[in-house]
C-alpha atoms as a PDB file:
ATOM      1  CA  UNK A   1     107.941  74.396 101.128  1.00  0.00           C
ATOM      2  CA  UNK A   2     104.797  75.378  98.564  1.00  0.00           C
ATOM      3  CA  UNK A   3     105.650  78.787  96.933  1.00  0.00           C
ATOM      4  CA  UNK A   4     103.331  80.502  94.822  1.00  0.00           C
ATOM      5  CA  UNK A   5     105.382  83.347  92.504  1.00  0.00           C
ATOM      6  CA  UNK A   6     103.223  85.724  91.525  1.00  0.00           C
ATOM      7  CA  UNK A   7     104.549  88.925  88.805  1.00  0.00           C
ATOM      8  CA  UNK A   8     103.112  92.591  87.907  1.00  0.00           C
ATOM      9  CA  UNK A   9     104.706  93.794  85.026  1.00  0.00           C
ATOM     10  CA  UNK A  10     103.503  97.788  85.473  1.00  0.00           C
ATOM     11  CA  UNK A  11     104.781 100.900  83.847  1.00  0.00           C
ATOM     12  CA  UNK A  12     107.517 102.070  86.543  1.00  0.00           C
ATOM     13  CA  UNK A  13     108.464  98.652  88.118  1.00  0.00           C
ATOM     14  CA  UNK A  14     108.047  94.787  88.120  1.00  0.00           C
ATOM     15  CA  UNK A  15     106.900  93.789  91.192  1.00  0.00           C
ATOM     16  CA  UNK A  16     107.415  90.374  91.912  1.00  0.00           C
ATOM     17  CA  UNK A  17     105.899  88.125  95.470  1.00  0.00           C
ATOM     18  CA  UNK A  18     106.287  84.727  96.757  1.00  0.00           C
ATOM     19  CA  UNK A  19     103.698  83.514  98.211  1.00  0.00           C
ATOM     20  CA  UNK A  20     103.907  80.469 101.168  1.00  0.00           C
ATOM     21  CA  UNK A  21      99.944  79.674 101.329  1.00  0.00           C
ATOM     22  CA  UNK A  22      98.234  82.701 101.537  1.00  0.00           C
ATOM     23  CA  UNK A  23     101.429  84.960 103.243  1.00  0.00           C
ATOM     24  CA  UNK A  24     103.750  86.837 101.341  1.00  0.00           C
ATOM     25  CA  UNK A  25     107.007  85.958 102.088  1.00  0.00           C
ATOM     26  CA  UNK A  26     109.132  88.122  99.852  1.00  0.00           C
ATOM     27  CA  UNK A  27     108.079  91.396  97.596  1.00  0.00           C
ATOM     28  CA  UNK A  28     110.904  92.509  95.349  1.00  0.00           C
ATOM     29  CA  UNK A  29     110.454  95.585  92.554  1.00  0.00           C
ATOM     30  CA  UNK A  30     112.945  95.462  89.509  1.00  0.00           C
ATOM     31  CA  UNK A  31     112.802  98.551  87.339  1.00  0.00           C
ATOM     32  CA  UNK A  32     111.002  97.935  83.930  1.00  0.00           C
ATOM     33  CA  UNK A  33     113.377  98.679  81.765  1.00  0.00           C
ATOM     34  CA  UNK A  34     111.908  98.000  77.968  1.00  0.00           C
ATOM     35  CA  UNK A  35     115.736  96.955  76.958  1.00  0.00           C
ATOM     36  CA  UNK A  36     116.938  94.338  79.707  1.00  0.00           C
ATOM     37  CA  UNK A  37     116.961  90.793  78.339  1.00  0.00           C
ATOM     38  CA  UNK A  38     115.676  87.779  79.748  1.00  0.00           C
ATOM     39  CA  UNK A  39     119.587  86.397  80.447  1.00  0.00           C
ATOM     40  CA  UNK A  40     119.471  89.869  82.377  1.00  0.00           C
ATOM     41  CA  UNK A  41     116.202  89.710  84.125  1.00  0.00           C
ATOM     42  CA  UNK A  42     116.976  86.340  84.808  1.00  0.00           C
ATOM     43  CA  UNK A  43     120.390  87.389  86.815  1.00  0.00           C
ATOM     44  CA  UNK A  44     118.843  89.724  88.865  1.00  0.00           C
ATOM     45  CA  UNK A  45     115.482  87.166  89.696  1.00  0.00           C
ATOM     46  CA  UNK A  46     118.080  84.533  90.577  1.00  0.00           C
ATOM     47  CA  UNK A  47     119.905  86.875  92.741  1.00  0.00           C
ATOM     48  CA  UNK A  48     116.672  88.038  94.938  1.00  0.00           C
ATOM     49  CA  UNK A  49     116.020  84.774  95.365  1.00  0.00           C
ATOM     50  CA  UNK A  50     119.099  84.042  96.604  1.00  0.00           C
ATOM     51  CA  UNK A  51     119.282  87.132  99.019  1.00  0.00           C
ATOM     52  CA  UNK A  52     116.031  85.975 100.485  1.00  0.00           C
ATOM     53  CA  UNK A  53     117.010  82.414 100.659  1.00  0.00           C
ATOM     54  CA  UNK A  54     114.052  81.446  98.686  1.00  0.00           C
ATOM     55  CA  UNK A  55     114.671  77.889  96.752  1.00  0.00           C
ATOM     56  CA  UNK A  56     113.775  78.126  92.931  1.00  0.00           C
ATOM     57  CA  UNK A  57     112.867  74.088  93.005  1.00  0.00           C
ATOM     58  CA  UNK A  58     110.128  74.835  96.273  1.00  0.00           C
ATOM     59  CA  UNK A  59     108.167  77.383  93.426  1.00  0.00           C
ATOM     60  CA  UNK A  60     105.490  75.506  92.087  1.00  0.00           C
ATOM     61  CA  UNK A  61     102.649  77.346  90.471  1.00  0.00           C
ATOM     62  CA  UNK A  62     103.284  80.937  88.703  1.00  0.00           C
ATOM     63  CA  UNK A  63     100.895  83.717  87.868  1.00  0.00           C
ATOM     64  CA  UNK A  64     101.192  86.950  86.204  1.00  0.00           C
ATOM     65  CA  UNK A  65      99.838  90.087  84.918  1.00  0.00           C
ATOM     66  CA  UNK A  66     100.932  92.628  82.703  1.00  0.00           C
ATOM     67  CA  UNK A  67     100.188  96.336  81.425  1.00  0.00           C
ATOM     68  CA  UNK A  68     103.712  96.383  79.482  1.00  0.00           C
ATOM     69  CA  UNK A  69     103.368  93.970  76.040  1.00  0.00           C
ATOM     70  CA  UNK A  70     106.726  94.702  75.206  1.00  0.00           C
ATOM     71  CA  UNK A  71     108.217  93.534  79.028  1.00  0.00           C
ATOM     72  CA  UNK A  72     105.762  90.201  78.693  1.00  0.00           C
ATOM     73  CA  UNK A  73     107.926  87.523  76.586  1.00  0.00           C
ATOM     74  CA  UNK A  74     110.934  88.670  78.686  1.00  0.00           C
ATOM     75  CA  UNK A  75     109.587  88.153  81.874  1.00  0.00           C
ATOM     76  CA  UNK A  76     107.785  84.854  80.697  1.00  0.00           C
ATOM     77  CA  UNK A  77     110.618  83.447  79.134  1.00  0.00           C
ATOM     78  CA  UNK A  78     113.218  84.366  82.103  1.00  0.00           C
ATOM     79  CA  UNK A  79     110.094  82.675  84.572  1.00  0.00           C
ATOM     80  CA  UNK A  80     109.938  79.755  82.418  1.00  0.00           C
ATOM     81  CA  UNK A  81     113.908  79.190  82.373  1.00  0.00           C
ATOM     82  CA  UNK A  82     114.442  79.464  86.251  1.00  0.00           C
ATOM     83  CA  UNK A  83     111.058  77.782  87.735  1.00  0.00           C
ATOM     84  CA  UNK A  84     110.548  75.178  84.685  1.00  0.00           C
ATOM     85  CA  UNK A  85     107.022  76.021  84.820  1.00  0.00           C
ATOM     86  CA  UNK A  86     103.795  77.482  82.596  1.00  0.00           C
ATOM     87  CA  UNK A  87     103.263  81.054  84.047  1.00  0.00           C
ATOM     88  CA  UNK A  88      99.038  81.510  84.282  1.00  0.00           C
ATOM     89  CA  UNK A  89      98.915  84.723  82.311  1.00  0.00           C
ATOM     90  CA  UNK A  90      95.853  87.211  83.569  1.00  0.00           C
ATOM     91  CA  UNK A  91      94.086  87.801  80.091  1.00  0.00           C
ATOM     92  CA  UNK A  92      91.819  85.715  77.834  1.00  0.00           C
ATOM     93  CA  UNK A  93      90.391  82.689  78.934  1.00  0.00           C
ATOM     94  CA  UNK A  94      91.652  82.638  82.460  1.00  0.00           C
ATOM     95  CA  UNK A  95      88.583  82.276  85.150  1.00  0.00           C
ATOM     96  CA  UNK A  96      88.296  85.046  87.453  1.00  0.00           C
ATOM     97  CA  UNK A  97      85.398  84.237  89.128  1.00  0.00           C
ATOM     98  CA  UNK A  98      83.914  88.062  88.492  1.00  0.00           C
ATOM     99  CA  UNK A  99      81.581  88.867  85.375  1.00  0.00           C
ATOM    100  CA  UNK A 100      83.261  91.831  82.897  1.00  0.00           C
ATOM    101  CA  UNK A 101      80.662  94.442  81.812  1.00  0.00           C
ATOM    102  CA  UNK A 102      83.457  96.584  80.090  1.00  0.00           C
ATOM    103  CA  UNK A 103      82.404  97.373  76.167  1.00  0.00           C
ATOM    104  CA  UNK A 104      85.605  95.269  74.940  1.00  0.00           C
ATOM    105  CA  UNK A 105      86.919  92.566  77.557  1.00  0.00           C
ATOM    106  CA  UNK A 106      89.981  92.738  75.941  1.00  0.00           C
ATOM    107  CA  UNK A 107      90.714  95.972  76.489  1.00  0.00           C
ATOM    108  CA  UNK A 108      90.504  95.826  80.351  1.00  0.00           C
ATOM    109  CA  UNK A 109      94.232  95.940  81.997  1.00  0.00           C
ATOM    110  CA  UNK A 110      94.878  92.548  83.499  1.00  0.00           C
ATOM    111  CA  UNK A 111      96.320  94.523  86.705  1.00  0.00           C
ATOM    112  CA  UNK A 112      92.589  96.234  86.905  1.00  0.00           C
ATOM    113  CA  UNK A 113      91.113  92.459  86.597  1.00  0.00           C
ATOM    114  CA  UNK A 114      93.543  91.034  89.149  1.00  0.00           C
ATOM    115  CA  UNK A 115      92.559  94.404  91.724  1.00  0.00           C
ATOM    116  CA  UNK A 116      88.526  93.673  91.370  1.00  0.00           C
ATOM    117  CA  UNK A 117      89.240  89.189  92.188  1.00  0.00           C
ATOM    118  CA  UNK A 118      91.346  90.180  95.145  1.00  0.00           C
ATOM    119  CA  UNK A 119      88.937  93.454  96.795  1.00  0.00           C
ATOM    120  CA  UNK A 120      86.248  91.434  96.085  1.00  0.00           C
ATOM    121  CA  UNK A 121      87.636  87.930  97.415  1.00  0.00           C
ATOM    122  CA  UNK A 122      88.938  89.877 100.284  1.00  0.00           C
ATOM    123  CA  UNK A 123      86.280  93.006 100.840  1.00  0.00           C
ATOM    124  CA  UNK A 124      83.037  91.970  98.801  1.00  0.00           C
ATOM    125  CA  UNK A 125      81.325  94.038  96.289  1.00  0.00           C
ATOM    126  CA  UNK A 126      79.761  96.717  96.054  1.00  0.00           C
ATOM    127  CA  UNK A 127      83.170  98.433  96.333  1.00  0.00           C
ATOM    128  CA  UNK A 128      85.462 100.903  94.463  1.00  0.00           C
ATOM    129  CA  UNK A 129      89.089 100.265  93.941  1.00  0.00           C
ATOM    130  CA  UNK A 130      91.407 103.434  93.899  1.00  0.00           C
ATOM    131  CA  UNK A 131      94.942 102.265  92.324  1.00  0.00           C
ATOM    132  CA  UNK A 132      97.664 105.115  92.645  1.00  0.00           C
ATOM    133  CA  UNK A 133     100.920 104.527  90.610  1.00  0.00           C
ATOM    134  CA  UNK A 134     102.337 105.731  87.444  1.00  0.00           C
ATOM    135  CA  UNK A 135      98.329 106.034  86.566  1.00  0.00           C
ATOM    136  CA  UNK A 136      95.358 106.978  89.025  1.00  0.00           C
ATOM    137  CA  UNK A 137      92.803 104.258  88.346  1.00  0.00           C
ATOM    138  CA  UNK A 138      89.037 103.697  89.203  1.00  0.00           C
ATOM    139  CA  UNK A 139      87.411 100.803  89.465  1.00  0.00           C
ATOM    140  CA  UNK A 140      83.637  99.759  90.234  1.00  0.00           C
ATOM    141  CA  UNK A 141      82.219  96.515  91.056  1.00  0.00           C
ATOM    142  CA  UNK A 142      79.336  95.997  91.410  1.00  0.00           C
ATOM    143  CA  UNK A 143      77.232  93.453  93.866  1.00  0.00           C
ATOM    144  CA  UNK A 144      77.245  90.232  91.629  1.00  0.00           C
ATOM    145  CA  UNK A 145      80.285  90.703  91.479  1.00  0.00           C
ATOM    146  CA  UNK A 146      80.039  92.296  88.202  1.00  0.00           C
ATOM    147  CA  UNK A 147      83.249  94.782  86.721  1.00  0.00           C
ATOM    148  CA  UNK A 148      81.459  97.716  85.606  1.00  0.00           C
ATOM    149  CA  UNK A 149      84.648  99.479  84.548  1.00  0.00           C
ATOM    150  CA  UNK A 150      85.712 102.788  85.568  1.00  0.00           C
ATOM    151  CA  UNK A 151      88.262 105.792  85.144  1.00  0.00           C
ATOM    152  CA  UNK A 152      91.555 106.679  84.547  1.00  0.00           C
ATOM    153  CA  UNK A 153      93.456 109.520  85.069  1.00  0.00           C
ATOM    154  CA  UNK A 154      97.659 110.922  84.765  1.00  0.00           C
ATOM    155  CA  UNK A 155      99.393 110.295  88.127  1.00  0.00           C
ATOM    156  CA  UNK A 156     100.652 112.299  90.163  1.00  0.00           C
ATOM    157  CA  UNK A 157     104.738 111.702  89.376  1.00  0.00           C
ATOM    158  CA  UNK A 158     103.399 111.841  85.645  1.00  0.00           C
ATOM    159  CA  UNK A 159     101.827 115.726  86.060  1.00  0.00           C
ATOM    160  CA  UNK A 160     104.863 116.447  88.186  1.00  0.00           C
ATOM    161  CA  UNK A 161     107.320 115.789  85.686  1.00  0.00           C
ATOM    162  CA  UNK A 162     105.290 116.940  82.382  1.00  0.00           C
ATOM    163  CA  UNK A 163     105.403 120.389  84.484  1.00  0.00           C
ATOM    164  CA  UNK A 164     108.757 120.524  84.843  1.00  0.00           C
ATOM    165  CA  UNK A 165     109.597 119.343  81.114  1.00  0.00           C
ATOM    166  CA  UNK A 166     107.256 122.147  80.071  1.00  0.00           C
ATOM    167  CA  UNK A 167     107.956 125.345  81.967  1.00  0.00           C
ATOM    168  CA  UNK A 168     110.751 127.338  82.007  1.00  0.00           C
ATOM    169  CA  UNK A 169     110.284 128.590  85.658  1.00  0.00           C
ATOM    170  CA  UNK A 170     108.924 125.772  87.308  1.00  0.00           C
ATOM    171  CA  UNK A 171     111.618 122.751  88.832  1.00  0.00           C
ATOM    172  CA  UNK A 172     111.306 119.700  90.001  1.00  0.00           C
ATOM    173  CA  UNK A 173     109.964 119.473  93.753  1.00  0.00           C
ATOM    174  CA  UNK A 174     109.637 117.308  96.717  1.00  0.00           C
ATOM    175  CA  UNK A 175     106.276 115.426  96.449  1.00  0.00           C
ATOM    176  CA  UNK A 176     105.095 116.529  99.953  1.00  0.00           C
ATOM    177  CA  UNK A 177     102.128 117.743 101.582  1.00  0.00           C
ATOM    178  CA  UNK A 178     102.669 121.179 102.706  1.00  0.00           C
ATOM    179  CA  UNK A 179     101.268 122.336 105.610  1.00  0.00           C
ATOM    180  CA  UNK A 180      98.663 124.801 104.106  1.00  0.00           C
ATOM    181  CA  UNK A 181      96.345 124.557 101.067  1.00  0.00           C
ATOM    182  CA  UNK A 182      98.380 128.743 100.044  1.00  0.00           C
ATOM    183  CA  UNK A 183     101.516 128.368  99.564  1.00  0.00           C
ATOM    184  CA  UNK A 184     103.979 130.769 100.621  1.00  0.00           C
ATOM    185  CA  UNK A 185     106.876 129.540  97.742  1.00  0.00           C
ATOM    186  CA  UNK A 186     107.001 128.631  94.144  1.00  0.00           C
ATOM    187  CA  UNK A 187     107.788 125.122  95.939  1.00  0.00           C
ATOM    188  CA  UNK A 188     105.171 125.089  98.402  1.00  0.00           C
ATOM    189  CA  UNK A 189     102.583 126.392  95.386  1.00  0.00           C
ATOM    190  CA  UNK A 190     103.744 123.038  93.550  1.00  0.00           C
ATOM    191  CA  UNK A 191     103.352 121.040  96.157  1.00  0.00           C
ATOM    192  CA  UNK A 192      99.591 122.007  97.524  1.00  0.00           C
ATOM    193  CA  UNK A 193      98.675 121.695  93.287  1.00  0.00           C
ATOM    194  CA  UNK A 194     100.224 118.245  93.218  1.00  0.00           C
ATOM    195  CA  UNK A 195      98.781 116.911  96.562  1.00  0.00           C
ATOM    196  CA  UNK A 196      95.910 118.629  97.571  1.00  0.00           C
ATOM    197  CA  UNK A 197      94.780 118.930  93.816  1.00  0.00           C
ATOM    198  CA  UNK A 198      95.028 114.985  93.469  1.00  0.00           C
ATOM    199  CA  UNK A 199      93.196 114.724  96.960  1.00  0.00           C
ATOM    200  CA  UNK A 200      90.265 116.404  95.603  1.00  0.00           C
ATOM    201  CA  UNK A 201      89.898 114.186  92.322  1.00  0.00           C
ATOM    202  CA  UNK A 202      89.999 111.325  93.910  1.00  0.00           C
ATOM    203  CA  UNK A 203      87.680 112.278  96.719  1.00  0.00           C
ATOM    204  CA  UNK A 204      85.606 113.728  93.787  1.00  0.00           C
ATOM    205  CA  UNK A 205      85.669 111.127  91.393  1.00  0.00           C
ATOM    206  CA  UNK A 206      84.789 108.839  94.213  1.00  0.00           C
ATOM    207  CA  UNK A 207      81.561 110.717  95.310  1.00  0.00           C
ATOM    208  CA  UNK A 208      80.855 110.904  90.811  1.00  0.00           C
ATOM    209  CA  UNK A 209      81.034 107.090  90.840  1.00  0.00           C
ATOM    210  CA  UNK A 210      79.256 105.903  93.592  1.00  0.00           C
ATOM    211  CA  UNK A 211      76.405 108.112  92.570  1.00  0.00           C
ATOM    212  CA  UNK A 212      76.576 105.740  89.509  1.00  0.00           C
ATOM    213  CA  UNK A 213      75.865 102.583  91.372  1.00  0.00           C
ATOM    214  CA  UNK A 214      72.296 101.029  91.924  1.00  0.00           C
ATOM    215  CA  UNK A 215      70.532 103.303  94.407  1.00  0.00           C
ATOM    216  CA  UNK A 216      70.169  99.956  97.013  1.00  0.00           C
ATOM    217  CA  UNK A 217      74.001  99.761  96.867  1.00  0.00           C
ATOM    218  CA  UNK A 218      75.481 103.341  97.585  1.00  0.00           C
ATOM    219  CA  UNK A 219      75.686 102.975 101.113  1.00  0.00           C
ATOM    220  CA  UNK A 220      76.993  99.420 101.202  1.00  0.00           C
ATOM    221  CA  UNK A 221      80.006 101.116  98.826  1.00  0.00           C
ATOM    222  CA  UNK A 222      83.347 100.504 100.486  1.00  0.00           C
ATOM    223  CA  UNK A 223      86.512 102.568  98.871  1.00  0.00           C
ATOM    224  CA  UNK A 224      89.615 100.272  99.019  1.00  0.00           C
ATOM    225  CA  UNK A 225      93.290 102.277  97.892  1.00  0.00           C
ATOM    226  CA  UNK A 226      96.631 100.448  96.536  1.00  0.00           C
ATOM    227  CA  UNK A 227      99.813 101.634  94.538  1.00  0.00           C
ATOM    228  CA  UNK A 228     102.595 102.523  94.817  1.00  0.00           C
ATOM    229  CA  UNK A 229     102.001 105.986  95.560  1.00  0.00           C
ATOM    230  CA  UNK A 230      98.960 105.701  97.781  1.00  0.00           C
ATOM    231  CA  UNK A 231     101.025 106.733 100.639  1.00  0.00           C
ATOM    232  CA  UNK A 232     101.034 110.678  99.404  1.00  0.00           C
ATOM    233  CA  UNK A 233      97.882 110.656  99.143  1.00  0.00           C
ATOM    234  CA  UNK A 234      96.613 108.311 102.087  1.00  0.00           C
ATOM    235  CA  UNK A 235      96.896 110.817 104.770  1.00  0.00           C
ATOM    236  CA  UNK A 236      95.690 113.672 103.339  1.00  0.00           C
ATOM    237  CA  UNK A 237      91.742 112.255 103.059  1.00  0.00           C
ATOM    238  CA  UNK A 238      88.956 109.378 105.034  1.00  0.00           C
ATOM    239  CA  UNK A 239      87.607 108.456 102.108  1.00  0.00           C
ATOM    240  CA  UNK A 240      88.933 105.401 102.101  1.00  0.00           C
ATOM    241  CA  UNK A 241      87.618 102.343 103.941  1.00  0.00           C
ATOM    242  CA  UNK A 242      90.559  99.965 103.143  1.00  0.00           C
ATOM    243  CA  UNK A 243      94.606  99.863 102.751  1.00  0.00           C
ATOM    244  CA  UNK A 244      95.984  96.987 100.469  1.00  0.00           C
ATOM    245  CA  UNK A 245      99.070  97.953  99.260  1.00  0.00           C
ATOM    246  CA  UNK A 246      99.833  94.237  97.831  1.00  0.00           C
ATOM    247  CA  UNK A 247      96.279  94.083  96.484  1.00  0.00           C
ATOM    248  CA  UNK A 248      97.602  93.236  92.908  1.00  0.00           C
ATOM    249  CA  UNK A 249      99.978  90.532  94.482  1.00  0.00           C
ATOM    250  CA  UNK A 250      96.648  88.846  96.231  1.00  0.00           C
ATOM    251  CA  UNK A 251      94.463  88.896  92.993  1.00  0.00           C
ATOM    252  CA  UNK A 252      97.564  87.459  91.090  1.00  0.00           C
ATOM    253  CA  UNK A 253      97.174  84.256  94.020  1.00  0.00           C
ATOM    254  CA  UNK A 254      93.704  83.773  94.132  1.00  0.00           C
ATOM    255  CA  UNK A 255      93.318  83.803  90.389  1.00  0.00           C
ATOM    256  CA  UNK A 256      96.248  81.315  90.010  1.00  0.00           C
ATOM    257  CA  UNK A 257      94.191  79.750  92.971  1.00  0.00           C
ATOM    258  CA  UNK A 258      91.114  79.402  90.802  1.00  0.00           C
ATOM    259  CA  UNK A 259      92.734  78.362  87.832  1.00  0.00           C
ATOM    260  CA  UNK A 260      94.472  75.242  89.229  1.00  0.00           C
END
């Protein structure tokens, strides 16, 4: 066996997926905890490997990306212990096949580069990418394919828990749709605001961007929606064209792809 490891260091977790070809096998999430250390990490790694019978010697190319600096030498190091091998790192350098229009390259998240390779590779541009996690994030790439850059906004667990932290009244609540748009409760009131008010910025910010794209292109536009939390949101709108929750995971392959 041929595995391809692939890592996304985020915010809330670390997902990690081995890849046989162009299949994911396994998908494991570890919690990114700022404090674990690599012997740590690499217990638990060794562990879900071992769960999912997956033989550490059959891994033989790794790629990553990360939007945590301070969870990147851990992870790298604990990779380079167990598999013996250079990680590709998403960042400087690397080839991603897609020209970056943003102001400072640098300044992209690697996550956000590893979204556009795999819509594109997988949906072709024009297209907009709609990534909800800890962070709602836009993304806009244009025919070419050319990064354009795009928008960023609090999620929705984020809001959620800043309005409990800071209101006296107000709890935490269930992060449901409920069934009308008025709600009845102090609950119910929460939980239209969260949903329903998240709903309409993304189905807003959607309509605000494409209007930004080449006139020729606007039509051709296709919306494509990953993250963890897409699945509040997903059935609550058809604005989007395409469901890739493992989109991350498939940019992390076909850039490691490219890059060997």
């Amino acid at each position: 066996m041929n595995y391809l490891l692939v890592a996304d260091i985020g915010n809330t977790n670390i997902t990690i997926g081995i890849f046989s070809n162009k299949k994911i096998v396994s998908i494991w999430r570890i919690s990114s905890n700022l404090n674990q250390t690599v012997d740590e990490f690499s217990l638990k790694l060794s562990s879900l490997f071992e769960s999912d019978g997956i033989e550490i010697s059959e891994i033989h190319n790794v790629s990553l990306c990360s939007v945590v600096p301070n969870l990147t030498e851990t992870v790298v190091i604990s990779l380079k212990k167990l598999t013996k091998l250079d990680p590709i790192i998403v960042g400087s350098g690397i080839k991603t096949g897609i020209s970056i229009k943003y102001d400072r390259t640098q300044d992209v998240g690697t996550d956000r580069i590893a979204d556009a390779v795999a819509a594109h590779n997988i949906y072709g541009a024009p297209l907009i990418i709609v990534d909800i996690g800890t962070a709602i994030v836009f993304d806009a790439i244009f025919q070419g394919p050319t990064y354009m850059g795009g928008a960023i906004s609090p999620g929705i667990q984020i809001s959620a828990e800043a309005m409990y932290k800071q209101t006296s009244q107000l709890r935490k609540v269930e992060l449901k749709s409920p069934k009308f748009a008025i709600g009845k409760t102090t609950i119910e009131s929460m939980q239209s605001g969260f949903l329903y008010g998240f709903v309409d910025m993304i189905e807003g910010m959607v309509k605000r961007i494409k209007n930004e794209f080449p006139e020729k292109q606007r039509e051709l536009v296709k919306v494509v929606v990953t993250g963890g939390l897409s699945h509040l949101i997903i059935p609550n709108t058809n604005i989007f064209d395409e469901i890739d929750p493992d989109l991350t995971l498939h940019g992390l392959r076909i850039i490691s792809e490219i890059n060997t």
